[in-house]
C-alpha atoms as a PDB file:
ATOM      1  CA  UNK A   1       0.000   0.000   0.000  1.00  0.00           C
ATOM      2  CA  UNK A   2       1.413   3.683  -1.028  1.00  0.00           C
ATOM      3  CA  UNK A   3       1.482   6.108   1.822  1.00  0.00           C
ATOM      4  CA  UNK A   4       0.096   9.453   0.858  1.00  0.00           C
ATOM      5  CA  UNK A   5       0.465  12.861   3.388  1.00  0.00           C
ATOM      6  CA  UNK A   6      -2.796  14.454   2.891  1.00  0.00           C
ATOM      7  CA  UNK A   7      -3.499  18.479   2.587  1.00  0.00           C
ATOM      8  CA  UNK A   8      -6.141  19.623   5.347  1.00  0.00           C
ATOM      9  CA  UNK A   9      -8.100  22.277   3.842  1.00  0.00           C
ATOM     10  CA  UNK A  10      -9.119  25.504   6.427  1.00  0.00           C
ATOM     11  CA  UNK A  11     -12.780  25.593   5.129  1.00  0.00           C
ATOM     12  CA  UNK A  12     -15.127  28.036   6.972  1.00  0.00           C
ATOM     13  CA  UNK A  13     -15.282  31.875   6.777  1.00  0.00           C
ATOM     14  CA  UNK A  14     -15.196  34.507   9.740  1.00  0.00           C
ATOM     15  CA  UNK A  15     -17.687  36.737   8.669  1.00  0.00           C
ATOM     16  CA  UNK A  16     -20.476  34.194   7.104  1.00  0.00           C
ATOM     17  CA  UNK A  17     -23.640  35.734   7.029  1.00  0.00           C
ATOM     18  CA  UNK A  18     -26.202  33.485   8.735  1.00  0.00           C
ATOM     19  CA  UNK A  19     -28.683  33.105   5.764  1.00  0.00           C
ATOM     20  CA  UNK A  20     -25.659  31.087   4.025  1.00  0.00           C
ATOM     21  CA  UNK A  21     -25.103  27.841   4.895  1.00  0.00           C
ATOM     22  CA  UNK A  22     -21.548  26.370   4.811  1.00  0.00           C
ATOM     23  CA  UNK A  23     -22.652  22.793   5.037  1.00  0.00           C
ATOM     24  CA  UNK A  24     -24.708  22.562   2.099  1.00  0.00           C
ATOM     25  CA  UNK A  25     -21.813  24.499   0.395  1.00  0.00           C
ATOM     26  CA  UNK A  26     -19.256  22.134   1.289  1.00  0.00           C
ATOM     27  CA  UNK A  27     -21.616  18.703   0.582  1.00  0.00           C
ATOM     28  CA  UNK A  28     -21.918  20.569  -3.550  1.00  0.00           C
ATOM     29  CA  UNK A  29     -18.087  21.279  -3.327  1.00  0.00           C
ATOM     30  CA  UNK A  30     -16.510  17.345  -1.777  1.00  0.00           C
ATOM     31  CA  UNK A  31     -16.071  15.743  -5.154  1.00  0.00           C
ATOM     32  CA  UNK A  32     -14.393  19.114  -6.417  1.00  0.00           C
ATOM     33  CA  UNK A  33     -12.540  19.668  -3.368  1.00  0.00           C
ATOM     34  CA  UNK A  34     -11.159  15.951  -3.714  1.00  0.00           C
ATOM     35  CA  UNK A  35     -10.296  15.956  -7.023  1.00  0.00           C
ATOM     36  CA  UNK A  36      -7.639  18.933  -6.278  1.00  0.00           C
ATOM     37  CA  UNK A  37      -5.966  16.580  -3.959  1.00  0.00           C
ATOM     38  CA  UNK A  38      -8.295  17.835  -0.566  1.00  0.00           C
ATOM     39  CA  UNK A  39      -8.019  14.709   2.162  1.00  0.00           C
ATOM     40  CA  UNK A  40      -9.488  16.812   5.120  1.00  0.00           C
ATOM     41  CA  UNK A  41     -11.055  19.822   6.267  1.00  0.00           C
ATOM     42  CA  UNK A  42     -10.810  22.074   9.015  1.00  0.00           C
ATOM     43  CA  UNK A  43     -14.569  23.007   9.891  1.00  0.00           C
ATOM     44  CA  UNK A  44     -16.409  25.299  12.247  1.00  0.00           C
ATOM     45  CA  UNK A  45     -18.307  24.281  15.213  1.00  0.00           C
ATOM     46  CA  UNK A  46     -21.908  22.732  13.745  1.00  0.00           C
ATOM     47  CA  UNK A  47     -23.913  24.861  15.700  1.00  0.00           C
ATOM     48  CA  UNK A  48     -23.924  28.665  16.891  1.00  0.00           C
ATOM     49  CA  UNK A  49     -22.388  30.460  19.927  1.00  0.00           C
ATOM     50  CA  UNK A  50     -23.937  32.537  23.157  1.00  0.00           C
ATOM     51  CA  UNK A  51     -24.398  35.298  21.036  1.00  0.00           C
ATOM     52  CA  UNK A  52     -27.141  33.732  19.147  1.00  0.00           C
ATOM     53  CA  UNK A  53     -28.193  33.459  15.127  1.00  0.00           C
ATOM     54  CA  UNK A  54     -25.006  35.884  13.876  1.00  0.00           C
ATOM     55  CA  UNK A  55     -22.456  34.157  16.091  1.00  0.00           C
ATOM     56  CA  UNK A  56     -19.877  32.375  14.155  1.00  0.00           C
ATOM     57  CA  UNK A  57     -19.920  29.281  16.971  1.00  0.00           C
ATOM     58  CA  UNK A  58     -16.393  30.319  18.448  1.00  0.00           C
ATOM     59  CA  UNK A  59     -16.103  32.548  21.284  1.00  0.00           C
ATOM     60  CA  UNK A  60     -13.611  35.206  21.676  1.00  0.00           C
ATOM     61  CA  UNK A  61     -11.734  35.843  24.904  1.00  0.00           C
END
């Protein structure tokens, strides 16, 4: 079996509005995403922060 070192991909953006929706995004983009050589990606928390609908699911300190 050939060993391969992968490229992680950072995939999420700061300032996403929250009508957009990074998961469906990603789901459309796998196959493309793979095809450039992609093995992993680096995504944001699943769900949303304290601050509520426009908080980006990480909190600041």
């Amino acid at each position: 079996m050939k060993k391969i070192n992968g490229i992680i991909m950072q995939y999420f953006e700061w300032y996403m509005k929250c009508n957009q929706n990074l998961w469906n995004d990603i789901s459309k983009k796998a196959e493309e995403l793979a095809d450039i050589g992609i093995t992993a990606l680096w995504l944001p928390p699943a769900y949303k922060g304290i601050g509520g609908k426009d908080e980006v699911g990480y909190r600041s300190i």
